[in-house]
N, C-alpha and C. Protein backbone atom coordinates (compact mmCIF):
# COMPACT_ATOMS: atom_id res chain seq x y z
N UNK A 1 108.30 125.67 86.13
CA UNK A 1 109.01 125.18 84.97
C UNK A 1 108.75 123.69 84.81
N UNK A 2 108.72 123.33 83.40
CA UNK A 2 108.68 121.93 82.88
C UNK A 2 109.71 121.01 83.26
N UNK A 3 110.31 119.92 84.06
CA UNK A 3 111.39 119.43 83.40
C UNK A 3 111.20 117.58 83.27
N UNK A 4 111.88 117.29 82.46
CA UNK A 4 111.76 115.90 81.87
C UNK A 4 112.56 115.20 82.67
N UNK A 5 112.49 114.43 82.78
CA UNK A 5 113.77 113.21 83.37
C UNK A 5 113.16 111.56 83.05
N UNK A 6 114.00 111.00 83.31
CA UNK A 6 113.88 109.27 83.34
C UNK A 6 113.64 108.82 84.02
N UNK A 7 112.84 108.07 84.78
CA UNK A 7 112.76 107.73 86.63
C UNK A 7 112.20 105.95 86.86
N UNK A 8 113.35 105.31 86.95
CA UNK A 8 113.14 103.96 87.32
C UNK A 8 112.59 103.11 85.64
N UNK A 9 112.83 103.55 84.56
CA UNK A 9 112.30 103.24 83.08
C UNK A 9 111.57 103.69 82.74
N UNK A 10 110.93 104.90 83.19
CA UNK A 10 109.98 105.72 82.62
C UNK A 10 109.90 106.96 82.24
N UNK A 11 109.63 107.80 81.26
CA UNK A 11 109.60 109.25 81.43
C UNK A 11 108.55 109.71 82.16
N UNK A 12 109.46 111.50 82.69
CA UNK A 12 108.29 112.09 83.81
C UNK A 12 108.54 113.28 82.95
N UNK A 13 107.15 114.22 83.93
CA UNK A 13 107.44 115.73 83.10
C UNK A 13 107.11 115.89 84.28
N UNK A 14 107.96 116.51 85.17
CA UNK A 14 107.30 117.64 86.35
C UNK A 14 107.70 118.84 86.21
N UNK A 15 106.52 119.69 86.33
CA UNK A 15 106.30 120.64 86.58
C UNK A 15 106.72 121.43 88.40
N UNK A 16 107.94 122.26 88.45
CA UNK A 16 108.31 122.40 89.42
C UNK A 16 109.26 123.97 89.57
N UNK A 17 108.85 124.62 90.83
CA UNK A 17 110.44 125.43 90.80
C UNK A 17 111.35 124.96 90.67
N UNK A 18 112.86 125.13 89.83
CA UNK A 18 113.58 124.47 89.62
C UNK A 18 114.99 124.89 91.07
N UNK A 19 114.26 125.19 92.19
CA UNK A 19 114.81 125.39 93.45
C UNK A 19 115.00 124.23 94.44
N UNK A 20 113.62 123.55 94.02
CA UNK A 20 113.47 122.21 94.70
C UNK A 20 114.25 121.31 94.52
N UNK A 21 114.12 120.28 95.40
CA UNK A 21 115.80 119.04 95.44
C UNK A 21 114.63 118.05 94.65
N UNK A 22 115.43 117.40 94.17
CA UNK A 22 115.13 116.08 94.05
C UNK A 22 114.35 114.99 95.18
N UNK A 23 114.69 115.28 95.81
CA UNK A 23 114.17 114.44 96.73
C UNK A 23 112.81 114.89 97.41
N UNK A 24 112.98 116.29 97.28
CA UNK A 24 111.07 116.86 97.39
C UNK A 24 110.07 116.20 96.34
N UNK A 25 111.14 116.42 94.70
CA UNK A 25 110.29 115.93 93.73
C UNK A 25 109.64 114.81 93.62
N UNK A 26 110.72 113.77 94.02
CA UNK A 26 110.77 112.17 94.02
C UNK A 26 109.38 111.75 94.57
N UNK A 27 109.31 112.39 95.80
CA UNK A 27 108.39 111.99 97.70
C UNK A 27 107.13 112.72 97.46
N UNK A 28 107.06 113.89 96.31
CA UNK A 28 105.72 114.86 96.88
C UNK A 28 104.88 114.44 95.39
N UNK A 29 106.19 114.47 94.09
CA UNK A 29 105.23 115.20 93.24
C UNK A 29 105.23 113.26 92.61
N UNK A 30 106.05 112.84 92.70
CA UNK A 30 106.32 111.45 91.79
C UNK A 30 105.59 110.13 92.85
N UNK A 31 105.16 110.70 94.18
CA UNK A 31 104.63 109.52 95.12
C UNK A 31 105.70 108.43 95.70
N UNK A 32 107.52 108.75 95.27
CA UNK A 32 108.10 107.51 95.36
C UNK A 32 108.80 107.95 96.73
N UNK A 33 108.01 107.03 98.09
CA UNK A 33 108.54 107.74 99.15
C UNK A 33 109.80 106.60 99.90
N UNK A 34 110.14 105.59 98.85
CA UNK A 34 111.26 104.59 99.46
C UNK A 34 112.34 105.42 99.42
N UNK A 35 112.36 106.27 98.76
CA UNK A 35 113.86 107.78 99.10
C UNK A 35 113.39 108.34 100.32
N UNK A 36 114.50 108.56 101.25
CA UNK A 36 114.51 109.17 102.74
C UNK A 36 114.79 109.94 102.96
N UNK A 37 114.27 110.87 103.63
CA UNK A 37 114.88 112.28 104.09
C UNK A 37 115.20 112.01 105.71
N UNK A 38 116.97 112.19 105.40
CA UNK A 38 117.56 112.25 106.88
C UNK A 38 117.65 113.47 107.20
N UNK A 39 118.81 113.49 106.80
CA UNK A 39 119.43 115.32 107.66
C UNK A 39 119.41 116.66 106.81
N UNK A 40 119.02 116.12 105.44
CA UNK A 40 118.56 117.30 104.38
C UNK A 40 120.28 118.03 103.70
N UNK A 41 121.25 117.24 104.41
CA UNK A 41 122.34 118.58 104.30
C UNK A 41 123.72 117.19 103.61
N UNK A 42 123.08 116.04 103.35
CA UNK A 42 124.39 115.12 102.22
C UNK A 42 125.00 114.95 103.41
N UNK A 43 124.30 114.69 104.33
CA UNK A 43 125.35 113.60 105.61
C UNK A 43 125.52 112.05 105.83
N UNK A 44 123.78 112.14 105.72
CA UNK A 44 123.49 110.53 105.91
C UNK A 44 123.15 109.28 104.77
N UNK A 45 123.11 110.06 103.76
CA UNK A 45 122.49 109.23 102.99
C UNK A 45 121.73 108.69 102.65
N UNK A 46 120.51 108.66 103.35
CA UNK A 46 119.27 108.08 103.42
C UNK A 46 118.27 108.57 101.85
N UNK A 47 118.69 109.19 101.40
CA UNK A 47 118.60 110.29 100.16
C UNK A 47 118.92 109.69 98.98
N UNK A 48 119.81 108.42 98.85
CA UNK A 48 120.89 108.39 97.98
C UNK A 48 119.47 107.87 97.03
N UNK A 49 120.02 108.26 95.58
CA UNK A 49 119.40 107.76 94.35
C UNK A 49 120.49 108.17 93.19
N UNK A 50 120.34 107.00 92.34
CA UNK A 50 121.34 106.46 90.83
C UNK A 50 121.44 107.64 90.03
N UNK A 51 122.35 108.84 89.60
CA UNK A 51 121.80 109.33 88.12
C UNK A 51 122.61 109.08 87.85
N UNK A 52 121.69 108.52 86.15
CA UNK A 52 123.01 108.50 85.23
C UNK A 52 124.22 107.15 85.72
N UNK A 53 123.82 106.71 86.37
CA UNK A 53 125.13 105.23 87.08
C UNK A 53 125.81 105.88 88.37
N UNK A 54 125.36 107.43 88.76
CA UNK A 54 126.31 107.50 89.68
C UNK A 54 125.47 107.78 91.21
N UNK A 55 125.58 107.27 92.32
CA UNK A 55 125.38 107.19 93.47
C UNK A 55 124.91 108.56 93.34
N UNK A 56 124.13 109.27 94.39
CA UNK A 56 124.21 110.83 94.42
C UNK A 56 122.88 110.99 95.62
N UNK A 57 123.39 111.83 96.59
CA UNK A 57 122.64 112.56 97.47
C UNK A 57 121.12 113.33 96.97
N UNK A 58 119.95 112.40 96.73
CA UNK A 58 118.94 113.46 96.15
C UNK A 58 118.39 114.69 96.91
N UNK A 59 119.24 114.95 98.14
CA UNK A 59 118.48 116.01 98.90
C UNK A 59 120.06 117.50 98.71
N UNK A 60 120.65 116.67 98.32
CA UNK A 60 121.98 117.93 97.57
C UNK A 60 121.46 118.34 95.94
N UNK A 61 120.58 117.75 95.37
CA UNK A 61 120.25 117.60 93.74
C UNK A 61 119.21 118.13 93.96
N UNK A 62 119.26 119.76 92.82
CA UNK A 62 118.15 120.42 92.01
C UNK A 62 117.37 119.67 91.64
N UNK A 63 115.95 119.70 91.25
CA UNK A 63 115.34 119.32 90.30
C UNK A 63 115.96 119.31 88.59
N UNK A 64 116.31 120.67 88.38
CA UNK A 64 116.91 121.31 87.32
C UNK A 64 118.53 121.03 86.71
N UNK A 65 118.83 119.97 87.95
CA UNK A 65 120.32 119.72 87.71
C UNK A 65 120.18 118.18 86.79
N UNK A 66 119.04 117.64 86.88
CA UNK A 66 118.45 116.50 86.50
C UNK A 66 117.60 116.14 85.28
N UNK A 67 117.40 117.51 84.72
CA UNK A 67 116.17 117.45 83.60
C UNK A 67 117.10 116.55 82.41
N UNK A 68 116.62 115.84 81.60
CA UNK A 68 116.39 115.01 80.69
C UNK A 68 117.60 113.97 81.27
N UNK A 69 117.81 113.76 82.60
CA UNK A 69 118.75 112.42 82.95
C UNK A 69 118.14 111.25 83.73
N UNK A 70 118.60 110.42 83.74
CA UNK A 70 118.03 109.28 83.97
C UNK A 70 118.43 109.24 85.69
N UNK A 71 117.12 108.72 86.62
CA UNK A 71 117.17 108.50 87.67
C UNK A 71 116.72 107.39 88.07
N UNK A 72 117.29 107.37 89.14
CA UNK A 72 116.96 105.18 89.73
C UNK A 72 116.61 105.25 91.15
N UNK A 73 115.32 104.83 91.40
CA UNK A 73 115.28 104.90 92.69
C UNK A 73 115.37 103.92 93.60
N UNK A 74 115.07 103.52 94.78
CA UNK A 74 114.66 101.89 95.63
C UNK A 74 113.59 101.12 94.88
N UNK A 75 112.32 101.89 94.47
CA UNK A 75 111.34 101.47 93.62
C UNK A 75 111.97 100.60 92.43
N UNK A 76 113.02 101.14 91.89
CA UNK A 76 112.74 100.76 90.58
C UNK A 76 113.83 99.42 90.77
N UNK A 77 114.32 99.04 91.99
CA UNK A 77 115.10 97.98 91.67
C UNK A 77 114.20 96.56 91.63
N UNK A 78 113.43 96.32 92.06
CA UNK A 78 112.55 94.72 92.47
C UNK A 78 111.95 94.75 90.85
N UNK A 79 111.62 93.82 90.50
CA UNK A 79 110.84 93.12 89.50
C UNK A 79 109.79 93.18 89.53
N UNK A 80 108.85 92.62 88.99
CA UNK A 80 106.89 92.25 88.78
C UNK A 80 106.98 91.41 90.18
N UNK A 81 107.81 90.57 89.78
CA UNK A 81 107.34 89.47 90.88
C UNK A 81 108.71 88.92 91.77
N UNK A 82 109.80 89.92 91.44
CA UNK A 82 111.36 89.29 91.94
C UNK A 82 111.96 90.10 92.53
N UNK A 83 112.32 89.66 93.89
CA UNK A 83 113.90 91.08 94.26
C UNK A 83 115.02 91.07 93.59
N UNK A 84 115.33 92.38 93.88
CA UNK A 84 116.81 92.43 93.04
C UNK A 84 117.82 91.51 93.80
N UNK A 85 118.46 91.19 93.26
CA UNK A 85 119.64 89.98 94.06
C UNK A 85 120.10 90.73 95.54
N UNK A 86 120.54 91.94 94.89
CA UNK A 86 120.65 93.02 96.71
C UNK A 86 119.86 93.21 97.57
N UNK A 87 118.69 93.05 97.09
CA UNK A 87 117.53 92.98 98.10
C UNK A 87 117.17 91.56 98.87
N UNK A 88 117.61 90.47 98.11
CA UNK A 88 117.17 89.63 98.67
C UNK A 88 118.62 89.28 99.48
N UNK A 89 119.51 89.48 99.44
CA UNK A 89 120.63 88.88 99.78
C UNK A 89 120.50 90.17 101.49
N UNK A 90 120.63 91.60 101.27
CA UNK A 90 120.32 92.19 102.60
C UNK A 90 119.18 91.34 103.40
N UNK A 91 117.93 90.82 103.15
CA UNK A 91 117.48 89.79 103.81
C UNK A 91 118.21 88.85 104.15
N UNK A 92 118.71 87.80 103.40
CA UNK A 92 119.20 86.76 103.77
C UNK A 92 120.65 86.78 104.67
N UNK A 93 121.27 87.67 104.78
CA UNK A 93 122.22 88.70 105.26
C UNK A 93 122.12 89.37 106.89
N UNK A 94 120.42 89.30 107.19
CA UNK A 94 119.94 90.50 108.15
C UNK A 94 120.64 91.53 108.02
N UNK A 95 120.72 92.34 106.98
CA UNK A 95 121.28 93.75 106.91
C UNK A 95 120.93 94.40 107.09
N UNK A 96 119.63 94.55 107.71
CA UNK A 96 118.47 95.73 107.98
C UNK A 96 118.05 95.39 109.08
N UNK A 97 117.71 96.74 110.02
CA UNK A 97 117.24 96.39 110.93
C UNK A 97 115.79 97.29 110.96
N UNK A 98 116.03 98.86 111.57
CA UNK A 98 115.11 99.39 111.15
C UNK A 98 115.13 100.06 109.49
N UNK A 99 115.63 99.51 109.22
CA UNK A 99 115.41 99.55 107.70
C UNK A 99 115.96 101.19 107.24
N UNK A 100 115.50 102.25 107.71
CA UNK A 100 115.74 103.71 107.40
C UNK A 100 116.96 104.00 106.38
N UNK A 101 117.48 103.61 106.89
CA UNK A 101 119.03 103.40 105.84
C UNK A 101 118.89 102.50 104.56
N UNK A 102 118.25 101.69 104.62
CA UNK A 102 118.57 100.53 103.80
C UNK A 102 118.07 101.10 102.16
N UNK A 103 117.49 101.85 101.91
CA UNK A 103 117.25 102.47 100.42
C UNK A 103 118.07 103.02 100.07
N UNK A 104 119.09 104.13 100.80
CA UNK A 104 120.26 104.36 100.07
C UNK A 104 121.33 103.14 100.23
N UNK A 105 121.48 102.55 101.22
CA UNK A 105 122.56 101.68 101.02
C UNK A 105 122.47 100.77 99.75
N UNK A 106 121.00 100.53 99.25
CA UNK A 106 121.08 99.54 98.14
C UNK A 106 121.22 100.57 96.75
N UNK A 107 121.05 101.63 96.72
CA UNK A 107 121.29 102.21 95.70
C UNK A 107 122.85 102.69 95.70
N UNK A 108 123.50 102.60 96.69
CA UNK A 108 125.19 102.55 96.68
C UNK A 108 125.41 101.78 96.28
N UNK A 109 124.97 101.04 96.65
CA UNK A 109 125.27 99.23 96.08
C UNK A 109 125.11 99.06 94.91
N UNK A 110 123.88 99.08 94.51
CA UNK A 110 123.79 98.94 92.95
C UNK A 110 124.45 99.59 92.23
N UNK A 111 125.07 100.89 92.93
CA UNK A 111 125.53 101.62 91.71
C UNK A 111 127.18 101.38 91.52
N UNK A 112 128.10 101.23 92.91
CA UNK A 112 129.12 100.13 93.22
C UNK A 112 129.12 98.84 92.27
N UNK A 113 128.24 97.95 92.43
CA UNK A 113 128.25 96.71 91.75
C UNK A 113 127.90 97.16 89.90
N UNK A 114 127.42 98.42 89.65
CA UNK A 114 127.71 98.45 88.06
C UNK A 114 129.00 98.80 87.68
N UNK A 115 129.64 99.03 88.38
CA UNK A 115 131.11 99.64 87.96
C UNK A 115 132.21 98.72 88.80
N UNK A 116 132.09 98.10 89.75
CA UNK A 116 132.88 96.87 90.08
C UNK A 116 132.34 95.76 90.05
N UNK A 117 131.49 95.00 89.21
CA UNK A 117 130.73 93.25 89.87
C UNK A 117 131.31 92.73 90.97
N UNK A 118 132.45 93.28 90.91
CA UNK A 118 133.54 91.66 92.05
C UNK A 118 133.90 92.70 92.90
N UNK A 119 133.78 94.05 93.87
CA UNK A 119 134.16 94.46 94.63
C UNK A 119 134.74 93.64 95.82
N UNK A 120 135.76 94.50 96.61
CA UNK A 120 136.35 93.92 97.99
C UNK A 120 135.76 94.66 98.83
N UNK A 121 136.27 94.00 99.54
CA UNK A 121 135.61 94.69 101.51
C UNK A 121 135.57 96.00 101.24
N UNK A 122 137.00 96.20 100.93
CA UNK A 122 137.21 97.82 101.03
C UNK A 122 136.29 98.60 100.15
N UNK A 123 136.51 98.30 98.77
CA UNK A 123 135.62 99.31 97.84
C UNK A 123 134.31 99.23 98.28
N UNK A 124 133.87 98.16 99.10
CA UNK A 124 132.29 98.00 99.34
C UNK A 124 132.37 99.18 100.46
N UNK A 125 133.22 98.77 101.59
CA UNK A 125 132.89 99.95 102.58
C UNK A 125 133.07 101.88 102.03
N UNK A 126 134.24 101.87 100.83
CA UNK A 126 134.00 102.68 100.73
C UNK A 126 132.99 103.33 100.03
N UNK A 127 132.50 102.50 99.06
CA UNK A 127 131.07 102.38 98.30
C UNK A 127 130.04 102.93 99.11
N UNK A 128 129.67 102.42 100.53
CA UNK A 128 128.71 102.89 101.27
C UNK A 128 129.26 103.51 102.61
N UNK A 129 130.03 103.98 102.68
CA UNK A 129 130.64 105.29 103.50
C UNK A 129 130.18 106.34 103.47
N UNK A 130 129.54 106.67 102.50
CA UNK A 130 128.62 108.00 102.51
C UNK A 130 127.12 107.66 103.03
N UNK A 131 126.88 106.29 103.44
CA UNK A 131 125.55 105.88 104.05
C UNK A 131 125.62 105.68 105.61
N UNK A 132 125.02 106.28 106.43
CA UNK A 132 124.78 106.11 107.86
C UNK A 132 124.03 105.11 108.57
N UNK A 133 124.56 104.35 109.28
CA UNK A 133 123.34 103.26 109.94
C UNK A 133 123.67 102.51 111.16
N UNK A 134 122.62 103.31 111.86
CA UNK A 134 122.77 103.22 113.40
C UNK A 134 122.69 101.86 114.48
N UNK A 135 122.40 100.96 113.42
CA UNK A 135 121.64 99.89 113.63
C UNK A 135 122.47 98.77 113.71
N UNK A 136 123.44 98.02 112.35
CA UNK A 136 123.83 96.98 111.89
C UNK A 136 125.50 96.90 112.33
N UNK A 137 126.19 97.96 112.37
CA UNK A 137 127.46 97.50 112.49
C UNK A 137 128.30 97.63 111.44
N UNK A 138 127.42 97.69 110.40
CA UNK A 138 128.39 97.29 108.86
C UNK A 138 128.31 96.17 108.18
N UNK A 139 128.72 95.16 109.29
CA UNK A 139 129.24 94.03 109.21
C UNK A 139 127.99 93.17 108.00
N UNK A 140 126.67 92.87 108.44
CA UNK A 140 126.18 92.67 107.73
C UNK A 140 125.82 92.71 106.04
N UNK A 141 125.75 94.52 106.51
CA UNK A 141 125.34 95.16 104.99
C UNK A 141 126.71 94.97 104.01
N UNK A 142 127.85 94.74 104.48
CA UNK A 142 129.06 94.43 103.69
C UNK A 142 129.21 93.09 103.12
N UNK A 143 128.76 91.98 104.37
CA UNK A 143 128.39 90.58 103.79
C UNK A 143 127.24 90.92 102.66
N UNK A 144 126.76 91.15 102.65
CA UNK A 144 124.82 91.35 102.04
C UNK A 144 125.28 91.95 100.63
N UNK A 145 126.15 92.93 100.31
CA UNK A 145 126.53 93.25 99.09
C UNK A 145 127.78 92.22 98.33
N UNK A 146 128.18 91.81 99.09
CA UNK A 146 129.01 90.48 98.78
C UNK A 146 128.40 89.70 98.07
N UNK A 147 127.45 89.30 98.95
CA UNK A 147 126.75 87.83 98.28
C UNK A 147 125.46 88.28 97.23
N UNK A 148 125.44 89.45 97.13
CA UNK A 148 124.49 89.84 95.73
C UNK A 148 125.55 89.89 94.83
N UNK A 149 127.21 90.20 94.99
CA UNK A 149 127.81 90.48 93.38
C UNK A 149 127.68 89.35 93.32
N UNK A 150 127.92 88.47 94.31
CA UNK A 150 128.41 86.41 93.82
C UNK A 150 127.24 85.91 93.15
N UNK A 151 125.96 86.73 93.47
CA UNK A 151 124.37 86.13 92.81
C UNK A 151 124.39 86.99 91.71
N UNK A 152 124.70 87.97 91.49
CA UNK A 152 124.51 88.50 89.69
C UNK A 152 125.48 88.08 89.03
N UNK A 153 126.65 87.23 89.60
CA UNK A 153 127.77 86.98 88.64
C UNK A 153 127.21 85.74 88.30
N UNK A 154 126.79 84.58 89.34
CA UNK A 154 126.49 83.74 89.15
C UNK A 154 125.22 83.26 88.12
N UNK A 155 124.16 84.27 88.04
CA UNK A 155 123.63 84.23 87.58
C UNK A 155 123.83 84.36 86.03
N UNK A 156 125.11 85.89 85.73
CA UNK A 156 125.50 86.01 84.81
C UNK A 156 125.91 84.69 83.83
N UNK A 157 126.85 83.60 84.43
CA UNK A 157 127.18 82.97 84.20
C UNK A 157 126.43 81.78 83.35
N UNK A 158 124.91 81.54 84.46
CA UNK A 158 124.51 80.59 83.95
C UNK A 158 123.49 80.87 82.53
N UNK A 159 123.78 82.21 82.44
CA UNK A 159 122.64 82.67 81.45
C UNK A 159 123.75 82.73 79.99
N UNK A 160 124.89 82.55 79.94
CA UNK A 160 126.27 82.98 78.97
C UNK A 160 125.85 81.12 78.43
N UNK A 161 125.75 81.45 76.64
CA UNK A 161 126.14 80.30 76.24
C UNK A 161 127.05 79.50 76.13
């Protein structure tokens, strides 16, 4: 079967059983392998990608549950030539260590920071509570989404006439 979707600002047409997850589609048929396959079963998160504004497990998601909606992946957050403020701030942050986690955590994030700019500790942790990471503690990746809302607000700011 045909199905359409949106993927990072672009239209796709894949051609697919509509049995397959998303996250087969994303990695096999679309080449975008910054989506992770952890545990296959919506535990870890490593999976996570945007539809539509909302956080979501792509290895729990049909292909077919997705046709003509808009999807966001790790790919599509950086610029030509710029990181996304979350990306650069998990650097500046050390929020990553072996990294494995860090594609869904920023797509929690991003999708957290469209619906709160100014989140707290809490909504952040609960924001990425559905993300696993064996590595950091938290502690970091909670600073690291902090100081990206304070850089898109800030930014917001200086761009407002």
């Amino acid at each position: 079967m045909k199905f359409k979707l949106h993927v990072n600002g672009r239209d796709c047409i894949v051609d697919a059983e509509p049995n397959r997850t998303l996250l087969d589609v994303l990695r096999t048929d679309l080449g975008l392998t910054g989506t992770k396959y952890g545990c296959g079963v919506g535990a870890c998160g490593a999976c996570t990608v945007i539809i539509d504004g909302q956080a979501k497990c792509s290895c729990l998601t049909l292909i077919g549950q997705v046709d003509g909606r808009r999807v966001e992946t790790v790919e599509g957050l950086a610029g030509a030539n710029t990181l996304h403020p979350l990306q650069e701030s998990f650097v500046e942050n050390h929020a990553l260590q072996c990294g494995y986690c860090t594609p869904g955590m920023l797509m929690s994030a991003k999708a957290l920071l469209a619906a709160s700019p100014s989140p707290s500790e809490e909504e952040i942790r609960v924001a990425i509570s559905g993300n696993l990471c064996r590595c950091t503690g938290y502690k970091q990746i909670v600073a690291a989404v902090k100081a990206a809302a304070n850089r898109i607000e800030a930014a917001k700011d200086r761009n407002q006439p």
